[in-house]
Protein backbone atom coordinates (compact mmCIF):
# COMPACT_ATOMS: atom_id res chain seq x y z
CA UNK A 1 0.00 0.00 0.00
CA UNK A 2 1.24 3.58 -0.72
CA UNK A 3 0.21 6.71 0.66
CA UNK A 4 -0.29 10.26 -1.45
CA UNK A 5 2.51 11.38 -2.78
CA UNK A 6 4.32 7.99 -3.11
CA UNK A 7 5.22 6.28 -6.08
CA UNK A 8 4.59 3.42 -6.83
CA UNK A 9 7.67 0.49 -8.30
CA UNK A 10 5.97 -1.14 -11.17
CA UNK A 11 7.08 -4.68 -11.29
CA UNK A 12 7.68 -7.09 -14.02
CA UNK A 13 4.60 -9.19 -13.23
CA UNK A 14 2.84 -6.23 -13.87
CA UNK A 15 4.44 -4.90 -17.02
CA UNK A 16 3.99 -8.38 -18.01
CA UNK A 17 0.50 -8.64 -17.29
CA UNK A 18 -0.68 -5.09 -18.64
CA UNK A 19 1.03 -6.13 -22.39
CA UNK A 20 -1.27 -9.58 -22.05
CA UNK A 21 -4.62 -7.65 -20.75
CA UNK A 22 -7.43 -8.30 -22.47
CA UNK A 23 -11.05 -6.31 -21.27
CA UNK A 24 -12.45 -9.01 -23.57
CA UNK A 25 -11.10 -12.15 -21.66
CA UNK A 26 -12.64 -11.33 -18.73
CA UNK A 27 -15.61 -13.46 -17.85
CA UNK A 28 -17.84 -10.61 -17.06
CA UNK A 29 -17.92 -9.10 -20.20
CA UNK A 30 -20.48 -10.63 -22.77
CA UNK A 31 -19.10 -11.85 -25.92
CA UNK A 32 -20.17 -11.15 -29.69
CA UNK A 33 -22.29 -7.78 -30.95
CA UNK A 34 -24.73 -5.76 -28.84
CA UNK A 35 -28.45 -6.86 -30.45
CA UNK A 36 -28.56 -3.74 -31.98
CA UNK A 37 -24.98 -3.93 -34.25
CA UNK A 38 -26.32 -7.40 -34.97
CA UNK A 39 -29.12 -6.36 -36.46
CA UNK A 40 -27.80 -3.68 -38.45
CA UNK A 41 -25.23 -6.09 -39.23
CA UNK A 42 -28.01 -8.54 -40.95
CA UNK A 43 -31.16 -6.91 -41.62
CA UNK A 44 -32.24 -4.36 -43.77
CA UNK A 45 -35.25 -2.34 -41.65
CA UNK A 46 -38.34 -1.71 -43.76
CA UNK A 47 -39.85 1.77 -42.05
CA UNK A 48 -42.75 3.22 -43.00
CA UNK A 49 -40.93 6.00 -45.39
CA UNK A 50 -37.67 4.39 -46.42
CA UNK A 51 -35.37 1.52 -45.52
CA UNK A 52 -32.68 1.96 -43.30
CA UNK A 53 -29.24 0.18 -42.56
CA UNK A 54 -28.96 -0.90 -46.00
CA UNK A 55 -25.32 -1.54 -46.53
CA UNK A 56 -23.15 -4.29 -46.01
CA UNK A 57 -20.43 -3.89 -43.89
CA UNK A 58 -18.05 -5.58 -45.85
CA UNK A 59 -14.40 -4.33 -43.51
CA UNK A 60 -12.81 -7.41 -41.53
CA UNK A 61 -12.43 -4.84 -38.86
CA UNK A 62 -15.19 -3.07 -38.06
CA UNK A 63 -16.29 -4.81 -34.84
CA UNK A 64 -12.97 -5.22 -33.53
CA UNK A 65 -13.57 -2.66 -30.52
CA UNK A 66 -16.05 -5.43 -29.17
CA UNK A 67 -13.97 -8.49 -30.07
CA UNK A 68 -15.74 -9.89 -33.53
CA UNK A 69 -13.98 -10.56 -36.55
CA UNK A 70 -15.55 -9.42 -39.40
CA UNK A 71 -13.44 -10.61 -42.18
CA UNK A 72 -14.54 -13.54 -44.85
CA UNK A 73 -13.01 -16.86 -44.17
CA UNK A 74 -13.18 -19.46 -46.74
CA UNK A 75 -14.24 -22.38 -44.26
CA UNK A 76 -17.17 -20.07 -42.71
CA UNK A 77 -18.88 -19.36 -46.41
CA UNK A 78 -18.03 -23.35 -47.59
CA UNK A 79 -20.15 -23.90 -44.14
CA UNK A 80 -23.03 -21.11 -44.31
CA UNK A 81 -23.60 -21.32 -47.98
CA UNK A 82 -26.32 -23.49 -48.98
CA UNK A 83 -28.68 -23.30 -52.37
CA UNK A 84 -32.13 -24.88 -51.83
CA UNK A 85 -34.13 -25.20 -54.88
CA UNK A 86 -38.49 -23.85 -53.96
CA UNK A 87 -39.78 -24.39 -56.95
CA UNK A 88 -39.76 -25.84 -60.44
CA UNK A 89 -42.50 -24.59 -63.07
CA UNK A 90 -44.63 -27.45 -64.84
CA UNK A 91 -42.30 -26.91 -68.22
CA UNK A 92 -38.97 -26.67 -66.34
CA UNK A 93 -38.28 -23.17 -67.67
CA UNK A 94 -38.29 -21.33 -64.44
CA UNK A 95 -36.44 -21.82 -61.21
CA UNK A 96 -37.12 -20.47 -57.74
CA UNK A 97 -34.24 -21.28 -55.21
CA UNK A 98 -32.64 -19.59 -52.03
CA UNK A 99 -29.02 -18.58 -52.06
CA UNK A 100 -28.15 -18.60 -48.43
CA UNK A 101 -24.93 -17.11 -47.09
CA UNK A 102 -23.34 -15.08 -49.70
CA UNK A 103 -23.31 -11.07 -50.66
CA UNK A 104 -25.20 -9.25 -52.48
CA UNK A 105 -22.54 -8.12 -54.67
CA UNK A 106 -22.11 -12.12 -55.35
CA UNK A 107 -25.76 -12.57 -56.26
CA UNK A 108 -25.85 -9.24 -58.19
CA UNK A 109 -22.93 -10.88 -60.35
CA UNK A 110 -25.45 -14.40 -61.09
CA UNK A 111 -27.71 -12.27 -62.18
CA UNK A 112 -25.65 -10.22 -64.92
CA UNK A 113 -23.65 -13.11 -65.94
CA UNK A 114 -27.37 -14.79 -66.70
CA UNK A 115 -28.46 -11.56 -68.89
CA UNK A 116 -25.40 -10.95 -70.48
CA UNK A 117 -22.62 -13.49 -70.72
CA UNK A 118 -23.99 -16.84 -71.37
CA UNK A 119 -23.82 -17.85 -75.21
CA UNK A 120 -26.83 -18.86 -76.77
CA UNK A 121 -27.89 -19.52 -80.65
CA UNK A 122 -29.79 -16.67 -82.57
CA UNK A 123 -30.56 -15.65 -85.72
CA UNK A 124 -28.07 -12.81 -86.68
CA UNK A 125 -28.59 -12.76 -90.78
CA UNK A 126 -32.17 -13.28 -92.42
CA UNK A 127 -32.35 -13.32 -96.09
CA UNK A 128 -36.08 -12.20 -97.58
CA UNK A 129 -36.46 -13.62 -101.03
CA UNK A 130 -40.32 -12.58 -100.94
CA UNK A 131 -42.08 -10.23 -98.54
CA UNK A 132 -45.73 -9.23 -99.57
CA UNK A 133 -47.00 -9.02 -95.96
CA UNK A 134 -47.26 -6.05 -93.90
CA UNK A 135 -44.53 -6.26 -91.93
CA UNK A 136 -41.47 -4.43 -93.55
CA UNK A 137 -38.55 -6.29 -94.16
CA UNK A 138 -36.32 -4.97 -91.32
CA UNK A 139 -39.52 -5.71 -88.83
CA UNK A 140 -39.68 -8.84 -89.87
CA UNK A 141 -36.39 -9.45 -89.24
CA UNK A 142 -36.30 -8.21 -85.86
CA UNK A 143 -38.62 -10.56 -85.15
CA UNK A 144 -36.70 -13.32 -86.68
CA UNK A 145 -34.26 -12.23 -84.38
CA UNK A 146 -35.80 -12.59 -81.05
CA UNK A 147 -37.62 -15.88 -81.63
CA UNK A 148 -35.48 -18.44 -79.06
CA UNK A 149 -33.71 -21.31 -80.56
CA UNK A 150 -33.57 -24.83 -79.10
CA UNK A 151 -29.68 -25.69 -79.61
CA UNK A 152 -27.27 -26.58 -76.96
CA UNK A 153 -24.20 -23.51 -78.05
CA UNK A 154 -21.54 -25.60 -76.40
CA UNK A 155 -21.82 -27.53 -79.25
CA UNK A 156 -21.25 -24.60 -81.69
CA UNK A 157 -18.23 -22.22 -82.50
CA UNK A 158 -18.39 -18.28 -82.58
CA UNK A 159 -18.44 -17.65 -86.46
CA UNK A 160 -15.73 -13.98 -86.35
CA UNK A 161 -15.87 -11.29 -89.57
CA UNK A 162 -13.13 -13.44 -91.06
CA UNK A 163 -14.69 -17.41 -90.89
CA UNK A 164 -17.36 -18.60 -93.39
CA UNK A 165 -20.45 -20.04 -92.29
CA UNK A 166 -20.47 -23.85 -91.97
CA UNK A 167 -22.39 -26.98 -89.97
CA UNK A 168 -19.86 -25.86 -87.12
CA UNK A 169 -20.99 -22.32 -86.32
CA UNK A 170 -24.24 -21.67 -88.24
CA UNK A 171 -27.93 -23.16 -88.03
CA UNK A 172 -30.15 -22.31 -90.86
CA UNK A 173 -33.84 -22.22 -91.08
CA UNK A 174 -36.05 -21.11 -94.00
CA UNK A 175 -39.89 -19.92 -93.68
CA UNK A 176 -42.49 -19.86 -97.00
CA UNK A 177 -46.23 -18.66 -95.96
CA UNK A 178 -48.27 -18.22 -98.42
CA UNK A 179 -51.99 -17.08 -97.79
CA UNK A 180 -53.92 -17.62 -101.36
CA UNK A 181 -56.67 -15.02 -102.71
CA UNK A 182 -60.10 -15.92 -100.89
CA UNK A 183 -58.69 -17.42 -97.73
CA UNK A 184 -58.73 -16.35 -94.67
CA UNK A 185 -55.77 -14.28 -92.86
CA UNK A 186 -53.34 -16.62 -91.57
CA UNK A 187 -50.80 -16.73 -89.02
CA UNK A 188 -47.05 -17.45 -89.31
CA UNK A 189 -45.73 -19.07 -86.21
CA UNK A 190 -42.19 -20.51 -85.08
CA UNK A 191 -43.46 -23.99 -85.93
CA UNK A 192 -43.34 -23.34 -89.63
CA UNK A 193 -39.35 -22.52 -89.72
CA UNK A 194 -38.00 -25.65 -90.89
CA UNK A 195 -34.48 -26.36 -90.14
CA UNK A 196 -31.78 -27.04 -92.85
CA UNK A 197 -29.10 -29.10 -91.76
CA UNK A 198 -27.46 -29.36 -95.38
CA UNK A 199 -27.02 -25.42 -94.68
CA UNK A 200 -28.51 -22.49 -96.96
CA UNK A 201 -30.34 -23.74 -100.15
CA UNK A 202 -30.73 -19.99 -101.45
CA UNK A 203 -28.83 -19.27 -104.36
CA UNK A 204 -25.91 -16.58 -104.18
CA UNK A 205 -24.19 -17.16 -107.06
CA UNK A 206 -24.96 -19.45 -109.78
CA UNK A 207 -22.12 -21.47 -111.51
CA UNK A 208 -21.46 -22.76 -114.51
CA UNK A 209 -22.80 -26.37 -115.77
CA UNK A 210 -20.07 -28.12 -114.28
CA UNK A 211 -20.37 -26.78 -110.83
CA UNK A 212 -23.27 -26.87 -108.08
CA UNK A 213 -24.63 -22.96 -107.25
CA UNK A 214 -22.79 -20.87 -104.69
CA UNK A 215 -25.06 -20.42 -101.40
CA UNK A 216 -24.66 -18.36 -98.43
CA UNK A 217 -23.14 -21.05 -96.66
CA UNK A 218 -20.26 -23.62 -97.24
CA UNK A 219 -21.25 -26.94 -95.60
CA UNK A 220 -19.18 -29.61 -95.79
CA UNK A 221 -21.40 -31.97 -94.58
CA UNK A 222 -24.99 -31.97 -92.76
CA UNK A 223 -25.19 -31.11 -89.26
CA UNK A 224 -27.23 -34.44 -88.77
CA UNK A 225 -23.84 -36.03 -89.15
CA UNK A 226 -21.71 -33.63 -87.62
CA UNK A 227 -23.60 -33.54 -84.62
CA UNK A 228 -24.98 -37.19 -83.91
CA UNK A 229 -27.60 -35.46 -81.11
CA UNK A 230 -29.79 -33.91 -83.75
CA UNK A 231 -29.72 -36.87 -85.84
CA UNK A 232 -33.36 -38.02 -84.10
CA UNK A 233 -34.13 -34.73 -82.39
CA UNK A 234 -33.84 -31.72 -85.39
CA UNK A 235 -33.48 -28.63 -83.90
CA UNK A 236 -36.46 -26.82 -83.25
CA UNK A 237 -37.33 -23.08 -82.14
CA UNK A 238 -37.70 -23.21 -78.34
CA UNK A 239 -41.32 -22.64 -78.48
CA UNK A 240 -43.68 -23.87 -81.65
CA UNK A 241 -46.59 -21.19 -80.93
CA UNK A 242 -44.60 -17.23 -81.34
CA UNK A 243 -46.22 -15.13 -83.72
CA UNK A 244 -43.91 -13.91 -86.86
CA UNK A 245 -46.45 -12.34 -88.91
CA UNK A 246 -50.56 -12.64 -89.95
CA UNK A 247 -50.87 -12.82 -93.62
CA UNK A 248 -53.85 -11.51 -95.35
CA UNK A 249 -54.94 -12.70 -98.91
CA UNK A 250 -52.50 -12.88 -101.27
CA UNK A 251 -49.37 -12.27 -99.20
CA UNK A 252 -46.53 -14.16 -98.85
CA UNK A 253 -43.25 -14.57 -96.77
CA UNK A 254 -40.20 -16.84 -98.34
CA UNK A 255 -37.22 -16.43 -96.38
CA UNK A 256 -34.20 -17.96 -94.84
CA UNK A 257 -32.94 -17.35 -91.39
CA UNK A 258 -29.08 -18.14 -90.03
CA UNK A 259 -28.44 -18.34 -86.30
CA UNK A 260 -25.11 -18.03 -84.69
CA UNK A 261 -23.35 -18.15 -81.04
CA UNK A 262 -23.43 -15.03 -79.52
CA UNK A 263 -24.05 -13.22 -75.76
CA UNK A 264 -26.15 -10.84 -74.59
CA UNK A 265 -23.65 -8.28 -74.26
CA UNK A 266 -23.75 -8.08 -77.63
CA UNK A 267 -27.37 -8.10 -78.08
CA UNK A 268 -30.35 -8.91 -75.90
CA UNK A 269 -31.28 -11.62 -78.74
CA UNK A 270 -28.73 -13.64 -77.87
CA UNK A 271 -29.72 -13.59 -73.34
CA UNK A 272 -30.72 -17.16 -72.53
CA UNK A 273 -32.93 -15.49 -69.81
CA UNK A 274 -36.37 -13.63 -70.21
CA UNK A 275 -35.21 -12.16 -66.73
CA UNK A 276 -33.11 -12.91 -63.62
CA UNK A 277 -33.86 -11.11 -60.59
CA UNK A 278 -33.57 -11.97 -57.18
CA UNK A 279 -35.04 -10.11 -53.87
CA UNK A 280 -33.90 -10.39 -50.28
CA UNK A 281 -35.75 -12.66 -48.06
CA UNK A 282 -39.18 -10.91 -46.32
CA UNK A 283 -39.15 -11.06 -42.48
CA UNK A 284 -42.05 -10.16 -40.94
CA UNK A 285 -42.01 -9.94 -36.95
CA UNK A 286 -44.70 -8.80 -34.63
CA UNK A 287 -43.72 -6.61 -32.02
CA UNK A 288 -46.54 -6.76 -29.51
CA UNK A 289 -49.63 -9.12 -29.35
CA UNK A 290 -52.24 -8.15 -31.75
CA UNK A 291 -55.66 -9.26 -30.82
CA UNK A 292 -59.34 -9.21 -31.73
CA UNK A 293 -60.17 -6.29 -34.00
CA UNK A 294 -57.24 -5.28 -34.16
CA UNK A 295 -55.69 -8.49 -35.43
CA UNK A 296 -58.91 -8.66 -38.32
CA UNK A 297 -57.98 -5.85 -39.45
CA UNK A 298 -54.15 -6.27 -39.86
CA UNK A 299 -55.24 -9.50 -41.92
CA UNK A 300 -58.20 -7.86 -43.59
CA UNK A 301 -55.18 -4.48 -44.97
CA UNK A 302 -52.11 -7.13 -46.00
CA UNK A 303 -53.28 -7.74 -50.03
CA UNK A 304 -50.75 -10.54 -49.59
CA UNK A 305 -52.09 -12.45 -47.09
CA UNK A 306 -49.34 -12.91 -45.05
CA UNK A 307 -51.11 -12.96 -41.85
CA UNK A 308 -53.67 -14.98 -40.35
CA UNK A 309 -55.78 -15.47 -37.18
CA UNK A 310 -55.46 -18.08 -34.53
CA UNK A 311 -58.31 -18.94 -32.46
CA UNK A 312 -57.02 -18.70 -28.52
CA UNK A 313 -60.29 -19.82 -27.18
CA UNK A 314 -63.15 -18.04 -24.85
CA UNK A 315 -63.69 -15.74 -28.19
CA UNK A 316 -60.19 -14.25 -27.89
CA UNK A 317 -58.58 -13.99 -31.68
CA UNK A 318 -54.78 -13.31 -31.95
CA UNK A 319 -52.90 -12.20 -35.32
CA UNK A 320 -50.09 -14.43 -36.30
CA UNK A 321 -47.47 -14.71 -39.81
CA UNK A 322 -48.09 -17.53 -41.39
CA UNK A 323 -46.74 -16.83 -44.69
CA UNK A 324 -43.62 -13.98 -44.83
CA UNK A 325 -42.35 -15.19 -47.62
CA UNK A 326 -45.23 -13.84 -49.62
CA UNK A 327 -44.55 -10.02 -48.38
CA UNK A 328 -43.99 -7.53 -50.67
CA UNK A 329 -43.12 -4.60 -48.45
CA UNK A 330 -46.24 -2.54 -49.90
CA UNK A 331 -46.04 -1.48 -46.05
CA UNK A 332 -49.51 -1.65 -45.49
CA UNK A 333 -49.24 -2.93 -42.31
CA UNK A 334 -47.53 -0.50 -41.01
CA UNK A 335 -49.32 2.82 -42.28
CA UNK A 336 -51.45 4.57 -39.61
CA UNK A 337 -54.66 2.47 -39.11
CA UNK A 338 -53.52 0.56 -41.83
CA UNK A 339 -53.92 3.04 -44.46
CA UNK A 340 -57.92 3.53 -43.86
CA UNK A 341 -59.32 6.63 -43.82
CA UNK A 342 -60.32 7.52 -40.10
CA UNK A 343 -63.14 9.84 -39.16
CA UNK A 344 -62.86 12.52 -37.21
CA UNK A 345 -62.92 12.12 -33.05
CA UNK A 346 -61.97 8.07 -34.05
CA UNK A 347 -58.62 7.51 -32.31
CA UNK A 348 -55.65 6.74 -34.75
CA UNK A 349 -53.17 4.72 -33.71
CA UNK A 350 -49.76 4.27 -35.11
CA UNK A 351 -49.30 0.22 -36.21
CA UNK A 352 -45.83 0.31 -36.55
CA UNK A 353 -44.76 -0.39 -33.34
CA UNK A 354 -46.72 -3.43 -33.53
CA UNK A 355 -44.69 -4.86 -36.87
CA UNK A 356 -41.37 -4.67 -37.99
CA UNK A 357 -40.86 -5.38 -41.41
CA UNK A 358 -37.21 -6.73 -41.93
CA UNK A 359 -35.20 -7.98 -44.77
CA UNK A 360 -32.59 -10.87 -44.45
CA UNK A 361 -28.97 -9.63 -46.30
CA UNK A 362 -27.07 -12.93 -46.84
CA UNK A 363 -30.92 -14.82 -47.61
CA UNK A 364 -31.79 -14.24 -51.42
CA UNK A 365 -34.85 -15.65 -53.42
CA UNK A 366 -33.89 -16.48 -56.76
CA UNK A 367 -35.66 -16.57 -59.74
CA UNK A 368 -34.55 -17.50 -63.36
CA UNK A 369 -37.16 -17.78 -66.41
CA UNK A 370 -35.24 -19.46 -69.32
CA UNK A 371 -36.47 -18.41 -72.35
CA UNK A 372 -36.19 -22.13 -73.39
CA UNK A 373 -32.87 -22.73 -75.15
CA UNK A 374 -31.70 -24.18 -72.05
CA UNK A 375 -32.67 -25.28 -68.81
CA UNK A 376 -32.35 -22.63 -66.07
CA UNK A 377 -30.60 -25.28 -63.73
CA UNK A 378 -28.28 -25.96 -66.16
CA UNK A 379 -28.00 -21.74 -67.06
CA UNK A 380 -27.27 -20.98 -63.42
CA UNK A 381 -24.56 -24.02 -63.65
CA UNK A 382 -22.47 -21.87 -66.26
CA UNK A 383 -22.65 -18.77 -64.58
CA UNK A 384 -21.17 -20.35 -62.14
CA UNK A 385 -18.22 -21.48 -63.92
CA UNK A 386 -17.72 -18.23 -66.10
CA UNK A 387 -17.85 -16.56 -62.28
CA UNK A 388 -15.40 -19.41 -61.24
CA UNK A 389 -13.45 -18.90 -64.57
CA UNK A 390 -13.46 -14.93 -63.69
CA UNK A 391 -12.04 -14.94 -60.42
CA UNK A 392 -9.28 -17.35 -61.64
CA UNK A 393 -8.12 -14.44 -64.03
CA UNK A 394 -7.63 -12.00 -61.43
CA UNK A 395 -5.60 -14.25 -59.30
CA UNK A 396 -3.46 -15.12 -62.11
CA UNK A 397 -2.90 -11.58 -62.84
CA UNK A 398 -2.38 -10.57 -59.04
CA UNK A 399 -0.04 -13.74 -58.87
């Protein structure tokens, strides 16, 4: 013990055990975030005007002060990450699944990749010998142009400025409607292209006796040989019932149409997606107990049914969420008496404090709708290895 005006000898044990201190290693001291910087940390709050906490907070160090690493460790995401597939349309051209565990940024970059970077087969040329219709030419091209092709592009090669068209970079199709005086108007659809494996049968330039014609192609040989899949399955526009044209009497459309491997950065003809969006998991929780009138009337102003009563017995009704996954944020349940119109000298009350509408950051619901050229499993299967294929060119370059 000292008295004032003393010092005091520090000893070793004590220099010793000030460098080792640690306010965190004492047992008193709760571990991990405060509930608050937790929350902010993993939710995205829905308020009645705007959402709040937003970002991600993305620094390794940012929670040091109370002890928590923030930083991204390979063996945490290969444990937290998990894909589980919802649902599965009756034509297996759209895909609803939950990415669990990853960034926005990462799901952000599935998505683009799906609009823009996976190759697909489209027609890029179309060559109108007759065009009666109508439809101008360069309409009914554009047409041509967006009309989805059933043709695995792994197969194919990119056909560059400098490469002729052949069986192993070009699909052609040719179209002839014909509507005759007296009939009817008719429709052109998809089903009507008929695909020419032995390439383009329209005449370029013709050659002399001893020679065959000069087409628009140079096929060696037909694609039903070069490519033993379409030998029993021809390929086929993804879907047999799109609208091209309506003919009226006496028109008529001959043309032919070439396809070739492109992406949709180049143009949107060539996305293998209709769209690919994805939204951040709904949470809905209920602050407070909401009962009786109150509770039919949170049900009755949710147009999304995501709320529904429970029976508690004696006559006593209590509001529950029985389906959050359905809520679209429209905030209804949270307006001031639910967004009715109150008379005057009824009491208004403010709802919010009874719900708290929350959004999960690392829980995303995914949706891809194929536009039928390929599967959307096996579309969300390449973006993963372009995004695979991606990252291992920038550690090759950083290397």
């Amino acid at each position: 013990m000292t008295t004032k005006g003393e010092k005091r000898i520090v000893s070793e044990e004590d220099k010793i055990f000030a460098k080792n201190f640690n306010i965190m290693d004492h047992p008193d001291i709760p571990t991990g975030l405060p509930p608050h910087l937790q929350l902010q940390r993993t939710r995205v709050l829905c308020k009645n005007d705007a959402p709040i906490h937003t970002a991600s907070v993305s620094y390794s160090g940012a929670y040091n002060a109370v002890g928590v690493d923030n930083s991204v460790k390979l063996e945490n995401f290969s444990e937290n990450f998990k894909v589980d597939v919802i649902e599965i349309s009756k034509d297996g051209m759209e895909l609803t699944f939950d990415m669990i565990g990853i960034d926005a940024a990462i799901a952000n970059a599935f998505r683009r990749i799906l609009l823009a970077e996976l190759p697909t087969m489209a027609f890029e040329k179309v060559f109108i010998a007759n065009n009666t219709s109508i439809v101008q030419d360069e309409v009914l091209a554009q047409r041509m142009g967006l009309v989805p092709i059933a043709a695995d592009p792994k197969l194919f090669e990119y056909l560059s400025e400098n490469d002729q068209p052949n069986e192993k970079n070009t699909i052609v199709f040719k179209l002839h409607a014909k509507c005759a005086k007296g009939e009817g108007r008719k429709k052109v659809l998809t089903e009507q292209l008929i695909w020419l494996p032995n390439g383009s049968e329209l005449v370029k330039e013709s050659g002399d006796s001893n020679s065959k014609p000069k087409t628009y192609t140079s096929f060696s040989r037909s694609q039903k040989e070069s490519f033993p899949e379409f030998a029993d399955n021809p390929i086929t526009p993804s879907y047999p019932d799109i609208l091209i044209a309506k003919l009226g009497p006496g028109h008529e459309i001959e043309l032919e149409a070439h396809a070739v491997k492109g992406i949709g950065k180049t143009h949107a003809k060539w996305s293998p997606v209709a769209t690919a969006w994805y939204r951040m998991l709904p949470e809905v929780i209920l602050l407070g107990e909401v009962e009786d009138e109150d509770a039919e009337r949170l049900v009755k102003a949710c147009p999304e049914n995501v709320f529904d009563i429970e029976d508690m017995g004696n006559g006593r009704k209590r509001a529950t969420v029985a389906r959050p996954r359905d809520c679209t944020l429209c905030r209804q349940c949270v307006r001031q008496n639910y967004g009715e119109e109150v008379n005057k000298g009824v009491e208004e009350k403010e709802w919010i404090e009874n719900v708290s509408l929350r959004r999960v950051k690392n829980h995303f619901i995914f949706k891809i709708e194929s536009t039928g050229s390929l599967p959307p499993d096996v579309l969300f299967t390449e973006a993963v290895k372009i995004l695979e294929d991606k990252c291992e060119r920038v550690i090759a370059n950083l290397s």
